[in-house]
Protein backbone atom coordinates (compact mmCIF):
# COMPACT_ATOMS: atom_id res chain seq x y z
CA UNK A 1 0.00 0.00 0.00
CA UNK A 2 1.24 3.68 -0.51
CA UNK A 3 1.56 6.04 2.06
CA UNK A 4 1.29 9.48 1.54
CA UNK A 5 2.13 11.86 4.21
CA UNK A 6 -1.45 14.58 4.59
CA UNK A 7 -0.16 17.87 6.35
CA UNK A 8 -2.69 17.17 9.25
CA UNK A 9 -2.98 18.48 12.77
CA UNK A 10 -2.35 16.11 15.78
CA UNK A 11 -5.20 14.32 16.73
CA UNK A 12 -7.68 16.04 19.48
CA UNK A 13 -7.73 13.97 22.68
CA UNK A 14 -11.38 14.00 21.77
CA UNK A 15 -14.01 14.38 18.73
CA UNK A 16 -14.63 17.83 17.98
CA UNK A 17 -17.82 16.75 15.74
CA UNK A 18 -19.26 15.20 18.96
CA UNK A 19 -18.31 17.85 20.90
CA UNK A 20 -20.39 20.17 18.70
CA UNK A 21 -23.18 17.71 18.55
CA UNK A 22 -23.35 18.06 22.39
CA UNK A 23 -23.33 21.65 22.39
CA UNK A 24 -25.72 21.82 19.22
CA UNK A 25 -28.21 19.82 21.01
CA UNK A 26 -28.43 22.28 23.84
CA UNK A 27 -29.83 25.02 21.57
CA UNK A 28 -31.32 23.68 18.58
CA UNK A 29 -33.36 20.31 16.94
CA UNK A 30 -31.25 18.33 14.03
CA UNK A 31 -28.36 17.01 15.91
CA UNK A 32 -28.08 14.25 14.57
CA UNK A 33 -28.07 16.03 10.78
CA UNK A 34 -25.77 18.46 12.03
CA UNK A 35 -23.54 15.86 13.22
CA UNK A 36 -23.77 13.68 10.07
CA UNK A 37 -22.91 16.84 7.20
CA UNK A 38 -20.34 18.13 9.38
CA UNK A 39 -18.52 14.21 9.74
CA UNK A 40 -19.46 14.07 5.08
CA UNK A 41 -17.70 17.93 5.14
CA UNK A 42 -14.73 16.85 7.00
CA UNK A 43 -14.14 13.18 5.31
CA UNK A 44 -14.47 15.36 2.06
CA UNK A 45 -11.49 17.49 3.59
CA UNK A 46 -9.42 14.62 4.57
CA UNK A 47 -9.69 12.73 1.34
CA UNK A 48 -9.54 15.71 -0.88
CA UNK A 49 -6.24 16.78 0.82
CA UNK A 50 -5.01 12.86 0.49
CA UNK A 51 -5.78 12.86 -3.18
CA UNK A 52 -4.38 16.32 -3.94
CA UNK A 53 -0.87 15.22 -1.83
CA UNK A 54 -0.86 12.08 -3.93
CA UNK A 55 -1.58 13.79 -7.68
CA UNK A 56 0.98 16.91 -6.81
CA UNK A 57 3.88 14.56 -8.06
CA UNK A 58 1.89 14.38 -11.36
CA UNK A 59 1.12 17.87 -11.72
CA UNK A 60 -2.29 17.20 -10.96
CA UNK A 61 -4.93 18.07 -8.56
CA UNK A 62 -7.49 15.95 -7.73
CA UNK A 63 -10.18 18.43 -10.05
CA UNK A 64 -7.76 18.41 -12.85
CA UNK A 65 -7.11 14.72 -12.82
CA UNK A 66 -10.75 14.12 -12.99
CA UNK A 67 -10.79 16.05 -16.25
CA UNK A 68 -8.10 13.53 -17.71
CA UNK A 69 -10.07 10.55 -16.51
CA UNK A 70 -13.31 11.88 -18.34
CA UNK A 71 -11.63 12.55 -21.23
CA UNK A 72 -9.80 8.94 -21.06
CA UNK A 73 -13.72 7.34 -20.75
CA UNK A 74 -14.47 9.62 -23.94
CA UNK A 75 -15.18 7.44 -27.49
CA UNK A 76 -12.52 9.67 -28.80
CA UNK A 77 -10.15 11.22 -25.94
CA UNK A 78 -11.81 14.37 -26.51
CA UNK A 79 -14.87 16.46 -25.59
CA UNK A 80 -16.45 20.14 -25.98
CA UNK A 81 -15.77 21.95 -22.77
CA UNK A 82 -19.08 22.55 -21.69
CA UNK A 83 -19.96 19.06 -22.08
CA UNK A 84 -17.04 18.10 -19.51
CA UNK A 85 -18.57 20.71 -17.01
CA UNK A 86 -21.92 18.98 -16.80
CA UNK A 87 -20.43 15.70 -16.49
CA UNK A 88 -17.75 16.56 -13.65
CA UNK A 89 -20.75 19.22 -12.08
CA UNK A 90 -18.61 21.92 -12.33
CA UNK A 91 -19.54 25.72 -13.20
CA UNK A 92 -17.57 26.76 -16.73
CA UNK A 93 -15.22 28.84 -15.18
CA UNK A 94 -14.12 26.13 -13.22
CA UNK A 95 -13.53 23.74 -16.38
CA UNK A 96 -12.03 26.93 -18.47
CA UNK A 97 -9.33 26.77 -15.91
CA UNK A 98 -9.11 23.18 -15.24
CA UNK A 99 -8.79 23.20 -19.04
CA UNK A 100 -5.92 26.01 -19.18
CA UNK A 101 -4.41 24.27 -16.54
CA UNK A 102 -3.96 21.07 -18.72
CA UNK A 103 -3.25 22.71 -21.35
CA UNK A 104 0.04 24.42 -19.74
CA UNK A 105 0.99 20.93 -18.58
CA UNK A 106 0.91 19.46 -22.34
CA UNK A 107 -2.06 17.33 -21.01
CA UNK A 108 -4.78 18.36 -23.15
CA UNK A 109 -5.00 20.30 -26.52
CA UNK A 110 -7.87 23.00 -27.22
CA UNK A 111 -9.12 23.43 -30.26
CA UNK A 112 -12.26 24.42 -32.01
CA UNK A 113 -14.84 22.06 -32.25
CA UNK A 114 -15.27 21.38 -36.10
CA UNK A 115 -18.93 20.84 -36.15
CA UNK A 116 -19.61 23.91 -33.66
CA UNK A 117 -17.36 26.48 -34.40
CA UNK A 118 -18.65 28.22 -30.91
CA UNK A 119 -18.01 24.82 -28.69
CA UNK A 120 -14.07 23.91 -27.99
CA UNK A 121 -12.94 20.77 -27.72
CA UNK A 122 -10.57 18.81 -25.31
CA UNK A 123 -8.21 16.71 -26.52
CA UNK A 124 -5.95 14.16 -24.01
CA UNK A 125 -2.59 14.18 -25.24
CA UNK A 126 -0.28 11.32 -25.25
CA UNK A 127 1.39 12.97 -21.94
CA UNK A 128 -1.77 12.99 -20.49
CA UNK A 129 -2.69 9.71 -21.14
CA UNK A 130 0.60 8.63 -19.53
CA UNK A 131 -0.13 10.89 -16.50
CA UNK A 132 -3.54 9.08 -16.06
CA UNK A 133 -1.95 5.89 -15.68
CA UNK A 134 0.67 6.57 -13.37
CA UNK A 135 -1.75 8.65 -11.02
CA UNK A 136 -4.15 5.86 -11.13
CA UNK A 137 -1.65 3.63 -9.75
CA UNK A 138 -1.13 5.89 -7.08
CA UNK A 139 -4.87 7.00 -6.19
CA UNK A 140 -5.70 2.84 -5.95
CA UNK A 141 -2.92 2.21 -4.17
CA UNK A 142 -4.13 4.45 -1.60
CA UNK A 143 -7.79 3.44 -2.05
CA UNK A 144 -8.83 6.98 -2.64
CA UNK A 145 -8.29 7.57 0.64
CA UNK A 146 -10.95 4.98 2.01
CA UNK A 147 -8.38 2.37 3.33
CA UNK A 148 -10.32 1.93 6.44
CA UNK A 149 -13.64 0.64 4.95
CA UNK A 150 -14.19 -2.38 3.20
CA UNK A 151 -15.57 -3.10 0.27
CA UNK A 152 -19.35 -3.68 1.72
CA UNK A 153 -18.67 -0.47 3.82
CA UNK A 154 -18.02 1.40 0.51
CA UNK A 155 -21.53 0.01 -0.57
CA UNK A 156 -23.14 0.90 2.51
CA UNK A 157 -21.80 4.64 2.20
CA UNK A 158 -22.91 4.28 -2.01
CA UNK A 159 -26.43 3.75 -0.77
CA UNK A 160 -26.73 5.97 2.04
CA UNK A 161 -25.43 9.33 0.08
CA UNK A 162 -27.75 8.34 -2.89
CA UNK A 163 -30.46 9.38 -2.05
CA UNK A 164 -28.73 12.65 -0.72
CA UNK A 165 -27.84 13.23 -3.91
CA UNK A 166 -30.61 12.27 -5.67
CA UNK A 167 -32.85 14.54 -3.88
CA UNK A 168 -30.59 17.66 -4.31
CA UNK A 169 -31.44 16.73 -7.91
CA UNK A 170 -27.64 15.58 -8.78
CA UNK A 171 -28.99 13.36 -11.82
């Protein structure tokens, strides 16, 4: 397994998410929804902070390797921008500089799309695609940061955030 060292505080002699749960609970109802978004928010930290450690080495961050992967699925290697930004949920800005990002890497090419001269495309390059497989290695090595769950744990988690997502109208 690879370790990764994640610039993280020493641990609290106690948990500061039950800590504010107690304290919530003394003023106001939905405890135990407080409690639950606040442990999702801080997992998403932790792992986010994992991935990004593990992808520096690559040039990559965890949004901009993301980009490569989609565009690694793609029938072709290569996709309009705005398609990329509904597909990774991210506001065009973001994927304009995701995109410029890649691009200064040599891990994408933009170019006009030839059907839709207002739409540009992404194209993986051959560095990219290179990039993609050696960060993979090292993002499943680490498990994505999820080490401590099995595989029926992972389910469990699937299936309980579906619905979250789901009814926040996610797809």
């Amino acid at each position: 397994m690879l370790t990764v060292a994640v610039a993280v505080p020493r641990p609290l002699p106690f948990d500061p998410i039950e800590e504010a749960a107690r304290q919530w609970a003394q003023r106001w109802d939905a405890t135990p929804h407080m409690r639950a978004v606040t442990s999702v928010m801080r997992v998403q930290q932790l792992v986010i902070a994992l991935l990004d450690d593990l992808l520096k080495p690559h040039g990559l961050t965890f949004a901009r390797y993301e980009a490569l992967v989609l565009l690694t699925f793609s029938r072709t290697g290569a996709l309009p921008l705005g398609k990329m930004g509904e597909r990774l949920q991210v506001h065009p800005t973001s994927i304009t500089s995701i995109a410029a990002r890649l691009e200064g890497s040599g891990f994408i090419e933009r170019r006009r799309h030839p059907a839709d001269g207002r739409a540009v495309l992404a194209q993986i390059t051959e560095t990219g695609r290179a990039v993609v497989e050696t960060a993979t290695a090292d993002v499943t090595a680490a498990r994505f940061g999820f080490d401590a769950l099995d595989v029926a744990e992972l389910d469990q988690l699937f299936d309980l955030l579906e619905p979250v997502r789901r009814g926040a109208g996610d797809f």
